[in-house]
PDB file of N, CA and C in Angstrom:
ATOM      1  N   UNK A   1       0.849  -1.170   0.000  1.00  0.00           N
ATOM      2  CA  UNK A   1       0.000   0.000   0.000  1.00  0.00           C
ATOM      3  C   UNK A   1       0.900   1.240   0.000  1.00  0.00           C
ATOM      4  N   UNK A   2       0.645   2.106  -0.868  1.00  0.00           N
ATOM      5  CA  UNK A   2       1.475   3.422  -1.050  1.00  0.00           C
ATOM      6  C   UNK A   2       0.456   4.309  -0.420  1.00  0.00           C
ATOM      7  N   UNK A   3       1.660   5.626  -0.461  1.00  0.00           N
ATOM      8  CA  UNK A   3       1.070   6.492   0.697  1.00  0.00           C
ATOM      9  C   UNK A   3      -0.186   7.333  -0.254  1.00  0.00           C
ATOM     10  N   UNK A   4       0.006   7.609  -1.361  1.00  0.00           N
ATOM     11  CA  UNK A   4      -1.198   7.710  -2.089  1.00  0.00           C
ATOM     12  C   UNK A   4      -2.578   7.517  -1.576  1.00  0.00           C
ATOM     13  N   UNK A   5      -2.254   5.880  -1.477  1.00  0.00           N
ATOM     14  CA  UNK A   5      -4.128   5.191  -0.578  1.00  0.00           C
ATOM     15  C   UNK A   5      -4.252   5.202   0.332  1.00  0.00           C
ATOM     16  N   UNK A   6      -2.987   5.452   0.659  1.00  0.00           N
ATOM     17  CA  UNK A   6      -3.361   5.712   2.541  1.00  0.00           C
ATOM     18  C   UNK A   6      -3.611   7.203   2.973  1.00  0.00           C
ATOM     19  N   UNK A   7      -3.655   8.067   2.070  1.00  0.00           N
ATOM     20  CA  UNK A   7      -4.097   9.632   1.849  1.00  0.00           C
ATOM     21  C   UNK A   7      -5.742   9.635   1.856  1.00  0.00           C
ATOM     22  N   UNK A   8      -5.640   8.855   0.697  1.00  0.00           N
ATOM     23  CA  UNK A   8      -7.279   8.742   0.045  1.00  0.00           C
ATOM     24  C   UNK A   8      -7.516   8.166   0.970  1.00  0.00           C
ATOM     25  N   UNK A   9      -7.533   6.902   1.510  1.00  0.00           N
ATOM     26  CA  UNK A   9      -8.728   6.575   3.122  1.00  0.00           C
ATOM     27  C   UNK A   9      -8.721   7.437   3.811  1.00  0.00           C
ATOM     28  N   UNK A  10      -7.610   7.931   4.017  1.00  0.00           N
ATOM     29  CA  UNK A  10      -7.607   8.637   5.493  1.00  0.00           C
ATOM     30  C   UNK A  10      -8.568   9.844   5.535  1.00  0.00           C
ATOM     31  N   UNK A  11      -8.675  10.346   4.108  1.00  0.00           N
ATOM     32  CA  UNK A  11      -9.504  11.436   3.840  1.00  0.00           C
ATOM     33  C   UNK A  11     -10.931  11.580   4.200  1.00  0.00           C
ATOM     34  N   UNK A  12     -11.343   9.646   3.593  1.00  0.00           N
ATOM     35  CA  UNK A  12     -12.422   9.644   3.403  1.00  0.00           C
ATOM     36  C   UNK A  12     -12.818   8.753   5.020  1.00  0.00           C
ATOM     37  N   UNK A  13     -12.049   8.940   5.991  1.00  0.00           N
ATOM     38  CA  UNK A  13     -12.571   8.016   7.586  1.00  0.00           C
ATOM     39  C   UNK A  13     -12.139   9.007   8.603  1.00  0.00           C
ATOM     40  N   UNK A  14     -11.271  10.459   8.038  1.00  0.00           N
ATOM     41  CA  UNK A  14     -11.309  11.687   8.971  1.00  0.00           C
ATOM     42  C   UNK A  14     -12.673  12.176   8.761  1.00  0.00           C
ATOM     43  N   UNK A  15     -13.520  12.254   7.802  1.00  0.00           N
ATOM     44  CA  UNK A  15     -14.453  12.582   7.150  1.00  0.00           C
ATOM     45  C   UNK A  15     -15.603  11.950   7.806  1.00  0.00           C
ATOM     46  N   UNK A  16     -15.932  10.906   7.336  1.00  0.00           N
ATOM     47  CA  UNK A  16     -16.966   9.993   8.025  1.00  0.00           C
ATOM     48  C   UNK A  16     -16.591   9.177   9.004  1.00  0.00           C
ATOM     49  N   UNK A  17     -15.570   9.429   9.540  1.00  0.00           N
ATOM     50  CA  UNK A  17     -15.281   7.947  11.020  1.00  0.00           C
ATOM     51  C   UNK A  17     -15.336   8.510  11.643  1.00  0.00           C
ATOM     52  N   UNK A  18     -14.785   8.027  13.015  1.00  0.00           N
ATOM     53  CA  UNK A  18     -13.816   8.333  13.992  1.00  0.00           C
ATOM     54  C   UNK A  18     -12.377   8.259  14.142  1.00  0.00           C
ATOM     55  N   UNK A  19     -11.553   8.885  14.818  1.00  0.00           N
ATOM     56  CA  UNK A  19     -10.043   8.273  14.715  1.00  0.00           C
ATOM     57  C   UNK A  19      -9.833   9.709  16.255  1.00  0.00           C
ATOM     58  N   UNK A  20      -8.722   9.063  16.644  1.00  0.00           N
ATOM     59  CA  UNK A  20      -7.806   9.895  18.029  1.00  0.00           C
ATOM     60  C   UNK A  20      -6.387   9.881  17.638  1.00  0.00           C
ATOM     61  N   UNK A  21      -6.308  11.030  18.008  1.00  0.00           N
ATOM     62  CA  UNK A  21      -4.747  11.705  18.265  1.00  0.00           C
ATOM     63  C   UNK A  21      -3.966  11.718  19.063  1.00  0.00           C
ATOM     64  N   UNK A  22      -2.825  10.679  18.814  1.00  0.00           N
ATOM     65  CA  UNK A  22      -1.555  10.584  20.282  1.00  0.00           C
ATOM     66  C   UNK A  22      -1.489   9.140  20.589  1.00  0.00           C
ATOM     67  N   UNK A  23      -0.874   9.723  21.277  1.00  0.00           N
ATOM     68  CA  UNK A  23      -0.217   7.858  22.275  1.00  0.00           C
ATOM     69  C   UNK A  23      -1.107   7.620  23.266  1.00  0.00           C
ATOM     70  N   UNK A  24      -1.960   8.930  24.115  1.00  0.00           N
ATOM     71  CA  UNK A  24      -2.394   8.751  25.362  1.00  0.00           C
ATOM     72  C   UNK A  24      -3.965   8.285  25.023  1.00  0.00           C
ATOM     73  N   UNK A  25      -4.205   8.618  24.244  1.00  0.00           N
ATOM     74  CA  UNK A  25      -5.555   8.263  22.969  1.00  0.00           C
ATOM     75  C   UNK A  25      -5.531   7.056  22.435  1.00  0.00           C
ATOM     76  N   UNK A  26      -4.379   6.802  22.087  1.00  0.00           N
ATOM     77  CA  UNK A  26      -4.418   5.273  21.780  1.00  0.00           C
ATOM     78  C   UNK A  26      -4.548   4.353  22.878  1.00  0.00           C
ATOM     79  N   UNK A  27      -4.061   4.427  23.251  1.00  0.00           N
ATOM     80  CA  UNK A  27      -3.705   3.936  24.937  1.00  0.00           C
ATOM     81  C   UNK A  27      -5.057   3.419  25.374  1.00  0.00           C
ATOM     82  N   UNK A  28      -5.842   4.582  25.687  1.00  0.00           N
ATOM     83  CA  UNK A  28      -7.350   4.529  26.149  1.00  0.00           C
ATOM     84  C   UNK A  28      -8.345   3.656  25.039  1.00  0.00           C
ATOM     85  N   UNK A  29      -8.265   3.828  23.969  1.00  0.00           N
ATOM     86  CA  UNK A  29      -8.891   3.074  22.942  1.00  0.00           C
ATOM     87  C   UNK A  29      -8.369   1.571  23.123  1.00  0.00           C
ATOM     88  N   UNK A  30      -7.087   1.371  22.776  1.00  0.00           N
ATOM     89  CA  UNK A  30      -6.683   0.073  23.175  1.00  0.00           C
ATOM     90  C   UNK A  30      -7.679  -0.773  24.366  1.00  0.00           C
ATOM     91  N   UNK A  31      -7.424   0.264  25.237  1.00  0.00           N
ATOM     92  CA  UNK A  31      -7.512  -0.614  26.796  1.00  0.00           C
ATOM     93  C   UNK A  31      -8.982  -1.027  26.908  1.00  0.00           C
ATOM     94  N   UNK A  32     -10.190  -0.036  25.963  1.00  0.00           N
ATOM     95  CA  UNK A  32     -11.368   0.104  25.419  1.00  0.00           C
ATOM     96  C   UNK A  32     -11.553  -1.186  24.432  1.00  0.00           C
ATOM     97  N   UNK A  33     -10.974  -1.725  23.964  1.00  0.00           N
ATOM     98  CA  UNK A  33     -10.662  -2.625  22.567  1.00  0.00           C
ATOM     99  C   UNK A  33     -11.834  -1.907  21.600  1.00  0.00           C
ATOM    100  N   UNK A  34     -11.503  -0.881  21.421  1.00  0.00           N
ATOM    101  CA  UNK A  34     -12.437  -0.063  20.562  1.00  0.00           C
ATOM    102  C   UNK A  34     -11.746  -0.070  18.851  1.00  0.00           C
ATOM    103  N   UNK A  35      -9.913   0.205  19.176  1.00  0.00           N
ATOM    104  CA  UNK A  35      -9.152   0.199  18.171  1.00  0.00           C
ATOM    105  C   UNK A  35      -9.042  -0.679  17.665  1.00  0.00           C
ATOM    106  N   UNK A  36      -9.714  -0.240  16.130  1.00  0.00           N
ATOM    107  CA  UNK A  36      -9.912  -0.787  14.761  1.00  0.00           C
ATOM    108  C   UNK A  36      -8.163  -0.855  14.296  1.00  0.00           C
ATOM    109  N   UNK A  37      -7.471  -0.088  14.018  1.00  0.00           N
ATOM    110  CA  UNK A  37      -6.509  -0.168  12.976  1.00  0.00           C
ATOM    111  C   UNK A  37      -5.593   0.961  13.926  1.00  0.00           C
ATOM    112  N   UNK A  38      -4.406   0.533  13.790  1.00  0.00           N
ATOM    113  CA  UNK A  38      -3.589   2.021  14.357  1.00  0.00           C
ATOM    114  C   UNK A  38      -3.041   2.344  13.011  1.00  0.00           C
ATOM    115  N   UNK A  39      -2.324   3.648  12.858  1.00  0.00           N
ATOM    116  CA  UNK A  39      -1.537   3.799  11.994  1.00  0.00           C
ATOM    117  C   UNK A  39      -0.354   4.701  12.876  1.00  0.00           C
ATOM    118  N   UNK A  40       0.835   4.069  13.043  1.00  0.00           N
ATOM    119  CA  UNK A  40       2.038   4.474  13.880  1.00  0.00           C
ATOM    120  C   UNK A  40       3.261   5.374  12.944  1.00  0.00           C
ATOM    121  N   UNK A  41       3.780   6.682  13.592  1.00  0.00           N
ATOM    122  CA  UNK A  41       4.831   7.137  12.612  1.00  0.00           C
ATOM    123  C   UNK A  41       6.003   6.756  13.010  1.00  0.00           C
ATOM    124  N   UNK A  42       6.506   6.739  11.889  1.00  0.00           N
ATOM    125  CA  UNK A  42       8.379   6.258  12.693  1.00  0.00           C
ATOM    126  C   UNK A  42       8.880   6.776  13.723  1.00  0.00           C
ATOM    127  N   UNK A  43       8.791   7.801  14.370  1.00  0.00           N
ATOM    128  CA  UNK A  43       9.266   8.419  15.645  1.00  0.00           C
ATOM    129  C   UNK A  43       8.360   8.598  16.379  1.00  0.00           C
ATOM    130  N   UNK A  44       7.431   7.788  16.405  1.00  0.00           N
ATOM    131  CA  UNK A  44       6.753   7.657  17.436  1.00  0.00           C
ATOM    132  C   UNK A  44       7.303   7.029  18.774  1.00  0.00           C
ATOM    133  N   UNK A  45       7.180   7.670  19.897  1.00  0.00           N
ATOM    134  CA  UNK A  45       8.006   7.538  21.272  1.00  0.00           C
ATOM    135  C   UNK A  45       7.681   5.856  21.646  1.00  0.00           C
ATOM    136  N   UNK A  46       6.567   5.658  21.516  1.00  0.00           N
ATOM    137  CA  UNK A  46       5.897   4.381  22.177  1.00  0.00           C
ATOM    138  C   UNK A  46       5.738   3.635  21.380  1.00  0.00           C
ATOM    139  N   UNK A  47       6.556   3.478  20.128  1.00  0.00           N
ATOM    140  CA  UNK A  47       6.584   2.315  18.675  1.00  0.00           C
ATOM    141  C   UNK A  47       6.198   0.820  19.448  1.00  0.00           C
ATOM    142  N   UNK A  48       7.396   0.595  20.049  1.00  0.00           N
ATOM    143  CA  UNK A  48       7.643  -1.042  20.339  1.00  0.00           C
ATOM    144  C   UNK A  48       6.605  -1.145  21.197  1.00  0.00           C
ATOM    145  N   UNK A  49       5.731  -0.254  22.322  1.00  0.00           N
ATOM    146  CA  UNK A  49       5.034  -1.014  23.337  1.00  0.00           C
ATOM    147  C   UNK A  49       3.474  -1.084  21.763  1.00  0.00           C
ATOM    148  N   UNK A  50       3.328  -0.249  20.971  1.00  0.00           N
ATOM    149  CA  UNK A  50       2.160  -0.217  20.059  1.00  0.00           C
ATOM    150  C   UNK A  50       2.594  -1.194  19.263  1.00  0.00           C
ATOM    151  N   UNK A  51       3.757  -2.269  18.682  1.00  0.00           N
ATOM    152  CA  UNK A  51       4.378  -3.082  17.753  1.00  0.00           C
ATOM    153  C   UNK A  51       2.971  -4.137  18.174  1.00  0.00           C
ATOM    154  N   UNK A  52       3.589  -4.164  20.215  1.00  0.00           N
ATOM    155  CA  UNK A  52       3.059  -5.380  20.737  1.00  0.00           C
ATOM    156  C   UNK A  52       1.511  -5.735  20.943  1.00  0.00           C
ATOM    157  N   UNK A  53       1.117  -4.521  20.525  1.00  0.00           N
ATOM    158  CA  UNK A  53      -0.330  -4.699  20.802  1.00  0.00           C
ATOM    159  C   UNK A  53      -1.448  -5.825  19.468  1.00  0.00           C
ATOM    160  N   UNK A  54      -1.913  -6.742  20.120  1.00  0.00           N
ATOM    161  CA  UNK A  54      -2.423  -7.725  18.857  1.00  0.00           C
ATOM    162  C   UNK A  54      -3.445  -6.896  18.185  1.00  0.00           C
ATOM    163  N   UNK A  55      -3.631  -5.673  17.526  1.00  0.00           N
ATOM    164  CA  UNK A  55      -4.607  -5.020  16.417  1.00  0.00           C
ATOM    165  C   UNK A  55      -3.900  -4.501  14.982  1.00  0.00           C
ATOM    166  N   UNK A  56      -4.521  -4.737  13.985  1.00  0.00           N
ATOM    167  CA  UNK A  56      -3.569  -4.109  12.859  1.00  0.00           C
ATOM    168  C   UNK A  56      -3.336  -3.508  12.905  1.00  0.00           C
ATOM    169  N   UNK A  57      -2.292  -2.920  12.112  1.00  0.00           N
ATOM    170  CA  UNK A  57      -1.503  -1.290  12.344  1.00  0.00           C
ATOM    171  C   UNK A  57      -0.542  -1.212  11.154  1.00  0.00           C
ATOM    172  N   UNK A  58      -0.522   0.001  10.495  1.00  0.00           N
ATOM    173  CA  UNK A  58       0.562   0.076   9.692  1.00  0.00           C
ATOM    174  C   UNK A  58       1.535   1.326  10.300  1.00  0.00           C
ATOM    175  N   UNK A  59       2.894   0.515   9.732  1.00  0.00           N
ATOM    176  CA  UNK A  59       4.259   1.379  10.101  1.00  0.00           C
ATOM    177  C   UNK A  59       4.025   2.451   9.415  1.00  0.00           C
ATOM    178  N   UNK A  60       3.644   3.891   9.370  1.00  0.00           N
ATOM    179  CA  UNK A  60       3.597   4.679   8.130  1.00  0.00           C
ATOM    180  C   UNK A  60       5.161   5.028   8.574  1.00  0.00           C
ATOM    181  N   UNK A  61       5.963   5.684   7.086  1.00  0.00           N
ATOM    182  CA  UNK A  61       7.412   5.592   6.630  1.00  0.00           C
ATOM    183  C   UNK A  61       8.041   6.911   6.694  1.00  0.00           C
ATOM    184  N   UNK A  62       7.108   7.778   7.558  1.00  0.00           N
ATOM    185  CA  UNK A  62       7.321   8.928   7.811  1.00  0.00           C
ATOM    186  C   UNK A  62       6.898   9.942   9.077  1.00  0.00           C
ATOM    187  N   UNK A  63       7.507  10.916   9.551  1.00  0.00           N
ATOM    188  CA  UNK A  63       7.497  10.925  10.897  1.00  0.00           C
ATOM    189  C   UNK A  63       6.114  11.595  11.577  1.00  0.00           C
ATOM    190  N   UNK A  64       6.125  12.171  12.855  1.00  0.00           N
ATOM    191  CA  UNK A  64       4.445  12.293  12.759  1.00  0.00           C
ATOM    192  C   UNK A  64       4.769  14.110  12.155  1.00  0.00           C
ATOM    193  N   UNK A  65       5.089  14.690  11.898  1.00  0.00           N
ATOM    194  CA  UNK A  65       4.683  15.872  11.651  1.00  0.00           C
ATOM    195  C   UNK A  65       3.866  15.507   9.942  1.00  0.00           C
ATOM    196  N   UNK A  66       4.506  14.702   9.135  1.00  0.00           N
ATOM    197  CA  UNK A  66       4.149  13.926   7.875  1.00  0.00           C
ATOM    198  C   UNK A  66       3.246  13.596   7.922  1.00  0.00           C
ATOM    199  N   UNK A  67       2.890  12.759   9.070  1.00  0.00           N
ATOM    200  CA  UNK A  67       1.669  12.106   9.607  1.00  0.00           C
ATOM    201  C   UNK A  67       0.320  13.168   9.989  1.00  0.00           C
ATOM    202  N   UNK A  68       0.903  13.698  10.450  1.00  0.00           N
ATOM    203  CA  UNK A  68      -0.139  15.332  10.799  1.00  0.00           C
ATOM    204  C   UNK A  68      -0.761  15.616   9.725  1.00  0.00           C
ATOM    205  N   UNK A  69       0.384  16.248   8.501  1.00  0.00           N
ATOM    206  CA  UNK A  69      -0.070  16.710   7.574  1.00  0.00           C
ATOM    207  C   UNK A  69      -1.413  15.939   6.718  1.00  0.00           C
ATOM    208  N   UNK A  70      -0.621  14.229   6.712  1.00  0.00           N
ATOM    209  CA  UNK A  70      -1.797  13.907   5.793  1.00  0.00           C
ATOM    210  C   UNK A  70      -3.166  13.717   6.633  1.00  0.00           C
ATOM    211  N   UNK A  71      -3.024  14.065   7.907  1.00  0.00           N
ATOM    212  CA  UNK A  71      -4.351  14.122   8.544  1.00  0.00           C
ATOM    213  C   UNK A  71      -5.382  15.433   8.352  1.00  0.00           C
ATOM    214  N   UNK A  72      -4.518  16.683   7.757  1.00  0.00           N
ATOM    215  CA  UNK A  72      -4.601  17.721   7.257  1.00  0.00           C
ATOM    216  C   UNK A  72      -4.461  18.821   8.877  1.00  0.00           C
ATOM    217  N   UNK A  73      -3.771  18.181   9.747  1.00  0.00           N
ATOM    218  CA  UNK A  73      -3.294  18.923  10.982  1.00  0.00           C
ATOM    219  C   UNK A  73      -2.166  19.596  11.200  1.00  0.00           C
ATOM    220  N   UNK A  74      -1.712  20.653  11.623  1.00  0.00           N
ATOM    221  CA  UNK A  74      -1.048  21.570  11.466  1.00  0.00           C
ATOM    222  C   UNK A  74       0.605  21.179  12.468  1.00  0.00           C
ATOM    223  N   UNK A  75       0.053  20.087  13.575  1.00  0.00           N
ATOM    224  CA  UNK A  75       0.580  19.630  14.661  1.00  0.00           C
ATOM    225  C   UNK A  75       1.375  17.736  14.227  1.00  0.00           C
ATOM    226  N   UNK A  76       2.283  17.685  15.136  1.00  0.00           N
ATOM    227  CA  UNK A  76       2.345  16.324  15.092  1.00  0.00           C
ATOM    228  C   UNK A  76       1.491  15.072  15.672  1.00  0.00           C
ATOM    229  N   UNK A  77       1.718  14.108  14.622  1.00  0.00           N
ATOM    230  CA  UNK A  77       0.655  13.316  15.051  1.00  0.00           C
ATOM    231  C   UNK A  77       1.558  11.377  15.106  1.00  0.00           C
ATOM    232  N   UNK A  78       2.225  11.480  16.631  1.00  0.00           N
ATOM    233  CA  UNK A  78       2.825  10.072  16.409  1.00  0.00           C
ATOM    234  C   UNK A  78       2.026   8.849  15.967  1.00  0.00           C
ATOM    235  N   UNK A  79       0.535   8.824  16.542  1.00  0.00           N
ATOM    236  CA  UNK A  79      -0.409   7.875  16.499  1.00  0.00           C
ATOM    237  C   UNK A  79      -1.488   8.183  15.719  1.00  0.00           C
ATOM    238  N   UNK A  80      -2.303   7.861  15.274  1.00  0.00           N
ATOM    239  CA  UNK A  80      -3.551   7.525  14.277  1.00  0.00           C
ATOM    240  C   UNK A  80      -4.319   6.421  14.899  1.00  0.00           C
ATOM    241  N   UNK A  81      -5.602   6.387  16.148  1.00  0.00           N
ATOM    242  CA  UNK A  81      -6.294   5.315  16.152  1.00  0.00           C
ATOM    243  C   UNK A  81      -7.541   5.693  15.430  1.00  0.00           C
ATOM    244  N   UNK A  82      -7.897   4.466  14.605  1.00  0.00           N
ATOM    245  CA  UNK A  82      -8.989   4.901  14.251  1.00  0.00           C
ATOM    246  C   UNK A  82      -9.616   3.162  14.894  1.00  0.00           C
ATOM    247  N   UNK A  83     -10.993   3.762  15.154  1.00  0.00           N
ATOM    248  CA  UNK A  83     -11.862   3.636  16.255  1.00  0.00           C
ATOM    249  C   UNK A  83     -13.213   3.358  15.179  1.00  0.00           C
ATOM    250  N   UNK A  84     -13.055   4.049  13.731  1.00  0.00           N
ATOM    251  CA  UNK A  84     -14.424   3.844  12.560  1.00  0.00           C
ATOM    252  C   UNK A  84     -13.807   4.372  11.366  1.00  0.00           C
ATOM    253  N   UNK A  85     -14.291   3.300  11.042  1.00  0.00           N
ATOM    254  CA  UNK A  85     -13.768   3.887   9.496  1.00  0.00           C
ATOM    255  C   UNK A  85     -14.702   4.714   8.279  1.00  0.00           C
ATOM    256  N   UNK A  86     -15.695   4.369   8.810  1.00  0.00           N
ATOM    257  CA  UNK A  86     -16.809   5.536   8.189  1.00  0.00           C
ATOM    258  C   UNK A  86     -17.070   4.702   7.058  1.00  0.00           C
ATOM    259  N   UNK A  87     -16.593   5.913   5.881  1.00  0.00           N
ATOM    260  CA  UNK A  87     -16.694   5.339   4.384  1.00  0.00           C
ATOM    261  C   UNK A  87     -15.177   4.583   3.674  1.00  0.00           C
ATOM    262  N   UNK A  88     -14.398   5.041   4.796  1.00  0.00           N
ATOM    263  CA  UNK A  88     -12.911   4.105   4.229  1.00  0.00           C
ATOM    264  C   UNK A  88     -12.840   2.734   4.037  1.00  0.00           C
ATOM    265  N   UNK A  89     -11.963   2.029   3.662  1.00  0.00           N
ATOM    266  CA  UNK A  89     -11.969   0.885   3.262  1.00  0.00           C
ATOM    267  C   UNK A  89     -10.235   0.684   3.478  1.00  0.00           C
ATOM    268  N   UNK A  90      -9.382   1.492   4.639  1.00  0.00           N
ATOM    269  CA  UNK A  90      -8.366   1.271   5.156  1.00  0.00           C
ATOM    270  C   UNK A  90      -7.743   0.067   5.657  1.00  0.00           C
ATOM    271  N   UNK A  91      -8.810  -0.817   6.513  1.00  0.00           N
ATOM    272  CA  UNK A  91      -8.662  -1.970   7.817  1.00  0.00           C
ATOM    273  C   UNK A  91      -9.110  -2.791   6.544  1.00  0.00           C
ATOM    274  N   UNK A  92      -9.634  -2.778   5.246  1.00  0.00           N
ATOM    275  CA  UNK A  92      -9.584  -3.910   4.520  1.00  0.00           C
ATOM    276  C   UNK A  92      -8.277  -4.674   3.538  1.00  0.00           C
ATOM    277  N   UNK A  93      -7.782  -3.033   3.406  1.00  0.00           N
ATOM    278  CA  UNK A  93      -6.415  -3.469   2.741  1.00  0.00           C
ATOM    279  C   UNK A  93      -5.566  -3.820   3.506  1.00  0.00           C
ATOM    280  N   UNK A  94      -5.256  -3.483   4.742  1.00  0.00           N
ATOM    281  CA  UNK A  94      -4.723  -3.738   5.629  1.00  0.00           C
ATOM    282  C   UNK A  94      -4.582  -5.733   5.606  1.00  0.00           C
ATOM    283  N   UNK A  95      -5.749  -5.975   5.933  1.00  0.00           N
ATOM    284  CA  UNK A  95      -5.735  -7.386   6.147  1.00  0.00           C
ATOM    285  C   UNK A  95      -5.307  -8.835   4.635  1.00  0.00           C
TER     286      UNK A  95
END
């Protein structure tokens, strides 16, 4: 999966889903087993304890300010839980 389609979902499940911002957000969703799909940036602080967690997740290949952007956020964004995917079809390619 190129970052292309992972633009286009993300567009279309910021749009119609749900999703949370951060580690401390993920965290809570996790512990919730609410989290559908993570999407983790390379410098994300808490990589390896989110590696271990059994839910899909993609490594995105770039850091979170990258990650921000394609969320269309101005801020960094180490984590991506999404929680609904709305109209995306992200957690299908995934699998």
């Amino acid at each position: 999966m190129n970052r292309e389609e992972i633009r286009r979902e993300l567009k279309k499940i910021l749009k119609t889903g749900k999703v949370y911002f951060g580690v401390k957000q993920a965290r809570k969703a996790f512990q919730k087993e609410e989290t559908k799909l993570l999407i983790i940036a390379s410098n994300c602080p808490e990589k390896s304890e989110m590696e271990s967690w059994d839910v899909p997740k993609i490594m995105f290949d770039g850091d979170g300010l990258e990650l921000g952007a394609f969320c269309g956020k101005p801020f960094n964004v180490s984590v991506l839980t999404i929680v609904d995917e709305g109209e995306g079809k992200l957690l299908k390619m995934v699998k």
